[in-house]
C-alpha atoms as a PDB file:
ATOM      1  CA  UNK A   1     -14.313  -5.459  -2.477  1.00  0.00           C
ATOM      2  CA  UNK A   2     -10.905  -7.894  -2.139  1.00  0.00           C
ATOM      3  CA  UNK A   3      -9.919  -9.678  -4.970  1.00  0.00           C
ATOM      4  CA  UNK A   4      -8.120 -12.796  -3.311  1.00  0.00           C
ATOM      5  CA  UNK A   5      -9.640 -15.538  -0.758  1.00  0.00           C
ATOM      6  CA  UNK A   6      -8.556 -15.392   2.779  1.00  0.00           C
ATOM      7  CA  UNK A   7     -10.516 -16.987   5.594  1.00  0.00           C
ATOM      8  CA  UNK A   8     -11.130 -13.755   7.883  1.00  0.00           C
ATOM      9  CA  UNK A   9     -11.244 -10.072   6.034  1.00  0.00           C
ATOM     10  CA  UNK A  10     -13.505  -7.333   6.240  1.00  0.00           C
ATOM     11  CA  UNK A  11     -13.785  -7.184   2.424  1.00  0.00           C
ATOM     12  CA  UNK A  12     -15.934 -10.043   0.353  1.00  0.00           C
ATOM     13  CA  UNK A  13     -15.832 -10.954  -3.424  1.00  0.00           C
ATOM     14  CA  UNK A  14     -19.133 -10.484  -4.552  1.00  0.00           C
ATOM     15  CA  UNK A  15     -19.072 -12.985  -7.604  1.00  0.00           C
ATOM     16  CA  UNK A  16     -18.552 -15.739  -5.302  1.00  0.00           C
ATOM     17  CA  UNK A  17     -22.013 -16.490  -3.373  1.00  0.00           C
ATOM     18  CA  UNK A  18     -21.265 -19.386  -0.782  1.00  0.00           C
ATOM     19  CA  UNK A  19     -24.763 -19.533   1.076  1.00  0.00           C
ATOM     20  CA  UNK A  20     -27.399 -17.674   2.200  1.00  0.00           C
ATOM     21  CA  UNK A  21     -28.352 -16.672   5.643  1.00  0.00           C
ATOM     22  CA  UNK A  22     -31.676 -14.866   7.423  1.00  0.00           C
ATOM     23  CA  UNK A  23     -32.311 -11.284   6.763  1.00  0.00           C
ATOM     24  CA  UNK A  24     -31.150  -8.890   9.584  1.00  0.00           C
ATOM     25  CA  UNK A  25     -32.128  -5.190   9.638  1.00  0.00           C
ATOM     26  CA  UNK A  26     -29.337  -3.197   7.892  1.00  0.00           C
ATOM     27  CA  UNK A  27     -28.657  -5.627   4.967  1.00  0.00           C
ATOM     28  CA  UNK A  28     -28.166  -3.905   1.797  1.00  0.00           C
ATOM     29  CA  UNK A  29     -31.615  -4.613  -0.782  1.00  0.00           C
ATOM     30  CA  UNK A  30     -29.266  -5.413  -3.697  1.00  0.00           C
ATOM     31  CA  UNK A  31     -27.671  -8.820  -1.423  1.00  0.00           C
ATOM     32  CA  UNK A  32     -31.547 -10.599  -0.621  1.00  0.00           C
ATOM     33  CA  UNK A  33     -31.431 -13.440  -2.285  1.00  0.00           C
ATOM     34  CA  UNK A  34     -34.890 -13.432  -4.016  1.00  0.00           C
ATOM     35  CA  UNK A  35     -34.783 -17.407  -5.261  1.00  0.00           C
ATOM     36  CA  UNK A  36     -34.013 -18.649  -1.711  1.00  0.00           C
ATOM     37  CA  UNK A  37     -36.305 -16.285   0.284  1.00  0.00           C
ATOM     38  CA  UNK A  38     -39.417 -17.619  -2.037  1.00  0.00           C
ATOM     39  CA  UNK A  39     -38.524 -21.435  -1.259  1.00  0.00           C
ATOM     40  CA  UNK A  40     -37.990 -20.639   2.658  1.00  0.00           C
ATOM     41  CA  UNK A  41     -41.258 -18.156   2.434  1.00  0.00           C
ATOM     42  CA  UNK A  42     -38.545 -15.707   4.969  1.00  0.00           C
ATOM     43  CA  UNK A  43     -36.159 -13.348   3.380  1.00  0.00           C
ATOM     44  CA  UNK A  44     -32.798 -14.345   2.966  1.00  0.00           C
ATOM     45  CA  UNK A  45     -29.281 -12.325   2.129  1.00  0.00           C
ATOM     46  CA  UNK A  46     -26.500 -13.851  -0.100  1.00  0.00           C
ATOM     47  CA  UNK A  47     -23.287 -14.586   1.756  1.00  0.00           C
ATOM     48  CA  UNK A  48     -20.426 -13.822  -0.113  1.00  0.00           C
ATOM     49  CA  UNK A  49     -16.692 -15.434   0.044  1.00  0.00           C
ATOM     50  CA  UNK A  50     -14.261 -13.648   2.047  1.00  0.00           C
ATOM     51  CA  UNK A  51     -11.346 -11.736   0.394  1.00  0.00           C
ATOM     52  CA  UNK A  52      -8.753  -9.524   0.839  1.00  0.00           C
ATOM     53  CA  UNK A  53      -7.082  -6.439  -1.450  1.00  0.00           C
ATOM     54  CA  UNK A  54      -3.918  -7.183  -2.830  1.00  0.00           C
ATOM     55  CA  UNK A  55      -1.607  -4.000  -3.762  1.00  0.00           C
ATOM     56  CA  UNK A  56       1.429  -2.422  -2.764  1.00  0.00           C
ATOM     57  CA  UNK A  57       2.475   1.111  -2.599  1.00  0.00           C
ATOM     58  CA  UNK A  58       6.548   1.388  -3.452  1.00  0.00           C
ATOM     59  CA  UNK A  59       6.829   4.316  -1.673  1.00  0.00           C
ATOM     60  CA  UNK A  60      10.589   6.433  -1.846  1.00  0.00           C
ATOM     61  CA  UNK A  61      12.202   8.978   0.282  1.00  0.00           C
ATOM     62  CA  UNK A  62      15.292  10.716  -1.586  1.00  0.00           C
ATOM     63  CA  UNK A  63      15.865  12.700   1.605  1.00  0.00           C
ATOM     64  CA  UNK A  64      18.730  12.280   3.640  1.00  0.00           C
ATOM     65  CA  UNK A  65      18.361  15.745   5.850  1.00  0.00           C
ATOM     66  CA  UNK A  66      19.206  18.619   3.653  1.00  0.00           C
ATOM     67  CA  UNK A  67      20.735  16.352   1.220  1.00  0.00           C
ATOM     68  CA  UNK A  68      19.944  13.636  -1.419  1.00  0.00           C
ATOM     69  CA  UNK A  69      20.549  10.235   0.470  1.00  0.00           C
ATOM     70  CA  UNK A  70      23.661   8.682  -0.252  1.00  0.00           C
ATOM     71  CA  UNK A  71      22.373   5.657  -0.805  1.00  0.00           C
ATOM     72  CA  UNK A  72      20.600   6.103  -4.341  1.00  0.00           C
ATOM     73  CA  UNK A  73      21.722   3.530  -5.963  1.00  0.00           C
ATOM     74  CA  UNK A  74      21.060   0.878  -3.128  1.00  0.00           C
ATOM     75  CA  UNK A  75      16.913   1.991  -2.931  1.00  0.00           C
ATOM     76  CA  UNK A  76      17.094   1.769  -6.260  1.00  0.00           C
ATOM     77  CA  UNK A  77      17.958  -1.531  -6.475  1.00  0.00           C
ATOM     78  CA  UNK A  78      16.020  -2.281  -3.731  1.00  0.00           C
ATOM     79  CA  UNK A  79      12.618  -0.490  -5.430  1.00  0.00           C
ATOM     80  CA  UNK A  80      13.493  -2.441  -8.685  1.00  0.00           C
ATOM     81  CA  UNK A  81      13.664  -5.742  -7.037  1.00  0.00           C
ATOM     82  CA  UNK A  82      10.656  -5.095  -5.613  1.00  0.00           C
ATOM     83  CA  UNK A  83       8.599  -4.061  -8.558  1.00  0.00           C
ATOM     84  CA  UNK A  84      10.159  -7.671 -10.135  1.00  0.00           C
ATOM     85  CA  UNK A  85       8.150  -9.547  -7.448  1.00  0.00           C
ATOM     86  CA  UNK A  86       5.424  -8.036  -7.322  1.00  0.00           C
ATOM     87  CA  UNK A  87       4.614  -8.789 -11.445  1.00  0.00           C
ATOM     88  CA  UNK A  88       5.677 -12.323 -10.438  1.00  0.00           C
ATOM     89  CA  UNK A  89       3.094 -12.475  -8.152  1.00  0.00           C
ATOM     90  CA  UNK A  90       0.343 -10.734 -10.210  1.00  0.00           C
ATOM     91  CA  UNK A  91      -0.005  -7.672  -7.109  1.00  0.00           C
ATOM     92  CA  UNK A  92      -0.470  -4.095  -8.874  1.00  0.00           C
ATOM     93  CA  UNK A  93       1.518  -1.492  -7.459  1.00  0.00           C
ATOM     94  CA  UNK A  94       2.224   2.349  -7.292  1.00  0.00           C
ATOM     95  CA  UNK A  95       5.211   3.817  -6.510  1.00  0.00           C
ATOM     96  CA  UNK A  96       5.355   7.953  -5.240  1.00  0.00           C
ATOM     97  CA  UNK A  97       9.260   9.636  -4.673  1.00  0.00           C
ATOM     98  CA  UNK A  98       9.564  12.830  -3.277  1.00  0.00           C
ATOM     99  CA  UNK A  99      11.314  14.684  -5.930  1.00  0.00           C
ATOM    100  CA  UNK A 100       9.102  16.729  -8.273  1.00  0.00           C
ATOM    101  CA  UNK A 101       7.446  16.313 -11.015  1.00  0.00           C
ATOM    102  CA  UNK A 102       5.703  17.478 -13.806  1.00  0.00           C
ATOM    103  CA  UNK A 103       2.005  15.871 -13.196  1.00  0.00           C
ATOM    104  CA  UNK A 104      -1.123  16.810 -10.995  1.00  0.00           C
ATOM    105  CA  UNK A 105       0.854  16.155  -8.159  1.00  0.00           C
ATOM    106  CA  UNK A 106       3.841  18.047  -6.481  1.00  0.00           C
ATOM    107  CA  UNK A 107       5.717  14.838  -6.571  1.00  0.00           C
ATOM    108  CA  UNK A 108       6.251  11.914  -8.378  1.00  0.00           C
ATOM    109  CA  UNK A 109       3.236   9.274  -8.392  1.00  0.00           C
ATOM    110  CA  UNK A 110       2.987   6.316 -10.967  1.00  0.00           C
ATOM    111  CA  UNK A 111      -0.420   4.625 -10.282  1.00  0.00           C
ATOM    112  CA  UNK A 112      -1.143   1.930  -9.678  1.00  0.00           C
ATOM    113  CA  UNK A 113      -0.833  -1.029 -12.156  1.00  0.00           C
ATOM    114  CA  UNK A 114       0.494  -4.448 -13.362  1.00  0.00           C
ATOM    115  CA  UNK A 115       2.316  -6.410 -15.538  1.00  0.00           C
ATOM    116  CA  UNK A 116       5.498  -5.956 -17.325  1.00  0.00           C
ATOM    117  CA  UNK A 117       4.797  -2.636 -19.493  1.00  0.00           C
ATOM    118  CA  UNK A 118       3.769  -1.399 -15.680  1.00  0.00           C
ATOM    119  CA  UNK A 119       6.939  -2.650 -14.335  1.00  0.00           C
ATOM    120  CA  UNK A 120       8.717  -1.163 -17.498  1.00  0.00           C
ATOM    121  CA  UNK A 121       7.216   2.275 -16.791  1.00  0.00           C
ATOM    122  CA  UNK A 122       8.505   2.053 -13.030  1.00  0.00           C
ATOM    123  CA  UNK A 123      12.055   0.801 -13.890  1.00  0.00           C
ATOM    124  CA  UNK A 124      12.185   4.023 -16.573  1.00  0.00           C
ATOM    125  CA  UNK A 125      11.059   6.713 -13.385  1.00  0.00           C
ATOM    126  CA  UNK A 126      13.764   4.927 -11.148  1.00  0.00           C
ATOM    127  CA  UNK A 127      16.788   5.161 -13.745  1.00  0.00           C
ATOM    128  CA  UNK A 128      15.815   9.104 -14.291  1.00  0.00           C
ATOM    129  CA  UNK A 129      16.980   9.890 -10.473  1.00  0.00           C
ATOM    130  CA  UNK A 130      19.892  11.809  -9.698  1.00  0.00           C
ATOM    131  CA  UNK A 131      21.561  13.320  -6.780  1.00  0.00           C
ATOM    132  CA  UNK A 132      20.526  16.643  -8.370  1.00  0.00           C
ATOM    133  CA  UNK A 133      17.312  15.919  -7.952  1.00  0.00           C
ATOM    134  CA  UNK A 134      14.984  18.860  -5.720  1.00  0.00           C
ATOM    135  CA  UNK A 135      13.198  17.205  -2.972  1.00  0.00           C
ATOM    136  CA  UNK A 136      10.142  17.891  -0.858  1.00  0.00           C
ATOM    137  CA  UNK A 137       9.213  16.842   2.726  1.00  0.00           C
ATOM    138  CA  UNK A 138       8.372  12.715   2.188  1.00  0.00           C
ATOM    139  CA  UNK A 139       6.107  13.265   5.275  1.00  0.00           C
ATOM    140  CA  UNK A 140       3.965  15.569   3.181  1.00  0.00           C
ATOM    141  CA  UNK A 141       3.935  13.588   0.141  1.00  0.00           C
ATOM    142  CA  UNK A 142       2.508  10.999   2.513  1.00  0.00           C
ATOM    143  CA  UNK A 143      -0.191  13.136   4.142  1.00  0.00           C
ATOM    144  CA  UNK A 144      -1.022  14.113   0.167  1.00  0.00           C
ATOM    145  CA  UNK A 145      -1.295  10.348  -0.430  1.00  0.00           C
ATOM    146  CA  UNK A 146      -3.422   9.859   2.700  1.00  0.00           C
ATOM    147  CA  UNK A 147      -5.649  12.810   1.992  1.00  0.00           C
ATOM    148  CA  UNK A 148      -6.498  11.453  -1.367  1.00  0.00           C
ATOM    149  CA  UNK A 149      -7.303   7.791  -0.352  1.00  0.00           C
ATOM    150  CA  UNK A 150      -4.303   6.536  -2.055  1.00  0.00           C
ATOM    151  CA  UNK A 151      -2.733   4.080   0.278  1.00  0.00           C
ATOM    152  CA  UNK A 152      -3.115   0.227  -0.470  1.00  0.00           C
ATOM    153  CA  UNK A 153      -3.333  -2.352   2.064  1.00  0.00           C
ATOM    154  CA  UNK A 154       0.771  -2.747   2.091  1.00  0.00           C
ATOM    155  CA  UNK A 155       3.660   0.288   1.580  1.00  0.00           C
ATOM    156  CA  UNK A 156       7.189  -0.599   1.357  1.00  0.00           C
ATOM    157  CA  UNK A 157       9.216   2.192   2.743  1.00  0.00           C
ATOM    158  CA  UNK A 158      12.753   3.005   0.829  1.00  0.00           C
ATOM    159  CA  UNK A 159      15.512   6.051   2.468  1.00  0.00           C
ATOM    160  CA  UNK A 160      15.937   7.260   5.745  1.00  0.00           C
ATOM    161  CA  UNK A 161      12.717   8.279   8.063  1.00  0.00           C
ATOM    162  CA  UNK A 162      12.492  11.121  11.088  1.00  0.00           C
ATOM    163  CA  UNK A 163       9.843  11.622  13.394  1.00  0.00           C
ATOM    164  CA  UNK A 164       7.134  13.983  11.201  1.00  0.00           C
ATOM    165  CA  UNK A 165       7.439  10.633   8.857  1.00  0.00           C
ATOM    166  CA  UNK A 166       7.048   8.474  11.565  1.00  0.00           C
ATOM    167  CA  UNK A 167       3.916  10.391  13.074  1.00  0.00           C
ATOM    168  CA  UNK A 168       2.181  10.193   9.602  1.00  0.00           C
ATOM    169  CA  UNK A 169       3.387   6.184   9.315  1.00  0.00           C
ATOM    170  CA  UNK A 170       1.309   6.198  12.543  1.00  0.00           C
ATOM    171  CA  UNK A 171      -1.640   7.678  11.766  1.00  0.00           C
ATOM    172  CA  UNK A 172      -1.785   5.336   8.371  1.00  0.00           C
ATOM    173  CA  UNK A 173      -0.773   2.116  10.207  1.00  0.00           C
ATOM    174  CA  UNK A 174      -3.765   2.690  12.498  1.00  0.00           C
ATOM    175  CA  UNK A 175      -6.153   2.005   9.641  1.00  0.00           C
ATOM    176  CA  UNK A 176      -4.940  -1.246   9.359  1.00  0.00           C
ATOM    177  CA  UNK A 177      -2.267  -0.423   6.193  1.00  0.00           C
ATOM    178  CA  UNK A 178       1.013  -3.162   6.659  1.00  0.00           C
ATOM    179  CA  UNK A 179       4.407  -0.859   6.508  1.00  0.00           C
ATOM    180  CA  UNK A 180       7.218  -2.686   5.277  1.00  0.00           C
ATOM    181  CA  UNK A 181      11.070  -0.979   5.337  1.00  0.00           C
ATOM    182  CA  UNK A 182      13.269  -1.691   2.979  1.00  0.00           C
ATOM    183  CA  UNK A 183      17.205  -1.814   4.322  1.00  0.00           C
ATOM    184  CA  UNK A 184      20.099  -3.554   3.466  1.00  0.00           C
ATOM    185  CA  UNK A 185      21.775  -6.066   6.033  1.00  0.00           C
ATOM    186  CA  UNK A 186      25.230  -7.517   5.341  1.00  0.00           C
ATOM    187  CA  UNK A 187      24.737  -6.477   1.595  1.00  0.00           C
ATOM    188  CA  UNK A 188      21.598  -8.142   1.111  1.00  0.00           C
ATOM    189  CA  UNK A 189      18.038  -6.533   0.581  1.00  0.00           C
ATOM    190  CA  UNK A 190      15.896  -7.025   3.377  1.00  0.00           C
ATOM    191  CA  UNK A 191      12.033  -6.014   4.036  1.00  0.00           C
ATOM    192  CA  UNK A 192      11.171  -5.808   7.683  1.00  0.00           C
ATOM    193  CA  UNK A 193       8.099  -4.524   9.793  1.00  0.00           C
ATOM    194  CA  UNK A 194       8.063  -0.731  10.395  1.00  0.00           C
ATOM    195  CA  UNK A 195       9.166   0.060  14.414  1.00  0.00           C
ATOM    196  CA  UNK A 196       8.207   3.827  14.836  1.00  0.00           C
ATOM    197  CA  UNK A 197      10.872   5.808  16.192  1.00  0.00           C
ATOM    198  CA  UNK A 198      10.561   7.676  19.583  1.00  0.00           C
ATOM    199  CA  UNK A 199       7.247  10.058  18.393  1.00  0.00           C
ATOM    200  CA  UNK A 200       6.861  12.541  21.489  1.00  0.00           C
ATOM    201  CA  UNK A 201       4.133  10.758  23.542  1.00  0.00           C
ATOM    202  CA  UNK A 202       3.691   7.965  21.656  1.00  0.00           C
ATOM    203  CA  UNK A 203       5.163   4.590  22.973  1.00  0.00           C
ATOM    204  CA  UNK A 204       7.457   2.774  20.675  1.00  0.00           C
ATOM    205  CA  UNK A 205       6.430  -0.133  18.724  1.00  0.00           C
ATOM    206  CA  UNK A 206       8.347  -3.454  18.737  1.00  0.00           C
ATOM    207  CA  UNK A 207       7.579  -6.013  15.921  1.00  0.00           C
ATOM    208  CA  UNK A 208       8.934  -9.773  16.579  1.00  0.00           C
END
């Protein structure tokens, strides 16, 4: 199910009926539209408004190499910013880094959510990072995230990427998930379309 109207998706709100059409084999029982299939004597299944999901994964590479990236403070900033405008525009997010933590998972994940207290509790697991921090492959915590269904429509990338990242990138762009990098450009923030770097024999991808 989507949550927000958009004239072509694969996903439909289902508390928004806009007509009714003739049943075709494969319709689900629960969408015949019993009222409308007595008046026409012919069965008939609800139509539904189109939608789309709305949700971003903040998703945070420390990794620079063998080292914590240098540039901390600046994907910081960047992930903050970030977080700001998505509770402006009412989109839930998660956010995962790849240092370790002490939940379920190897790394840390903060669910998604929304809303200021959301945003607070984001803000709070970005000012605890430190250059001391221990690290695990980002490529893993991505297959991890993949493997458990976790990845929303939209990921905004922060920290420097490699080819293992960019293979997985790959294999999640293919179904259909927008990747966003976040980089700074004459001092200013910028989001831009993922390009996968040269993946052994894969072609690379250009975005306009």
């Amino acid at each position: 199910f989507g949550d927000v109207f958009t004239p072509h998706s694969l996903y439909s709100d289902p508390f928004q009926i806009v007509g009714t059409r003739g049943y075709v084999a494969g319709d689900r029982f629960q969408d015949i539209h019993w009222k409308a299939s007595a008046r026409t004597g012919d069965l008939q299944t609800k139509q539904f408004a189109p939608s789309t999901q709305k949700e971003w994964l903040i998703a945070i590479n420390l990794s620079d190499r063998y080292a914590i990236t240098g540039r901390l403070e600046s994907i910081v900033s960047q992930a903050a910013y970030m977080m700001q405008l998505a509770v402006k525009g009412d989109i839930p997010f998660s956010m995962v880094i790849n240092t370790r933590g002490p939940g379920a998972t190897p790394y840390f994940h903060l669910p998604s959510g929304s809303g200021k207290p959301h945003m607070q509790r984001g803000l709070e697991l970005l000012s605890a990072l430190s250059t001391d921090d221990f690290t695990m492959p980002f490529e893993l915590v991505l297959q991890h995230m993949r493997s458990r269904q976790w990845i929303p429509p939209v990921i905004l990338l922060a920290g420097e990427l490699n080819q293992e990242i960019d293979r997985v990138l790959m294999q999640i762009a293919s179904g259909g998930t927008q990747i966003l990098e976040l980089t700074t450009l004459n001092e200013q923030g910028v989001a831009s379309r993922w390009n996968m770097k040269s993946v052994p024999g894969q072609p690379i991808t250009r975005s306009s």
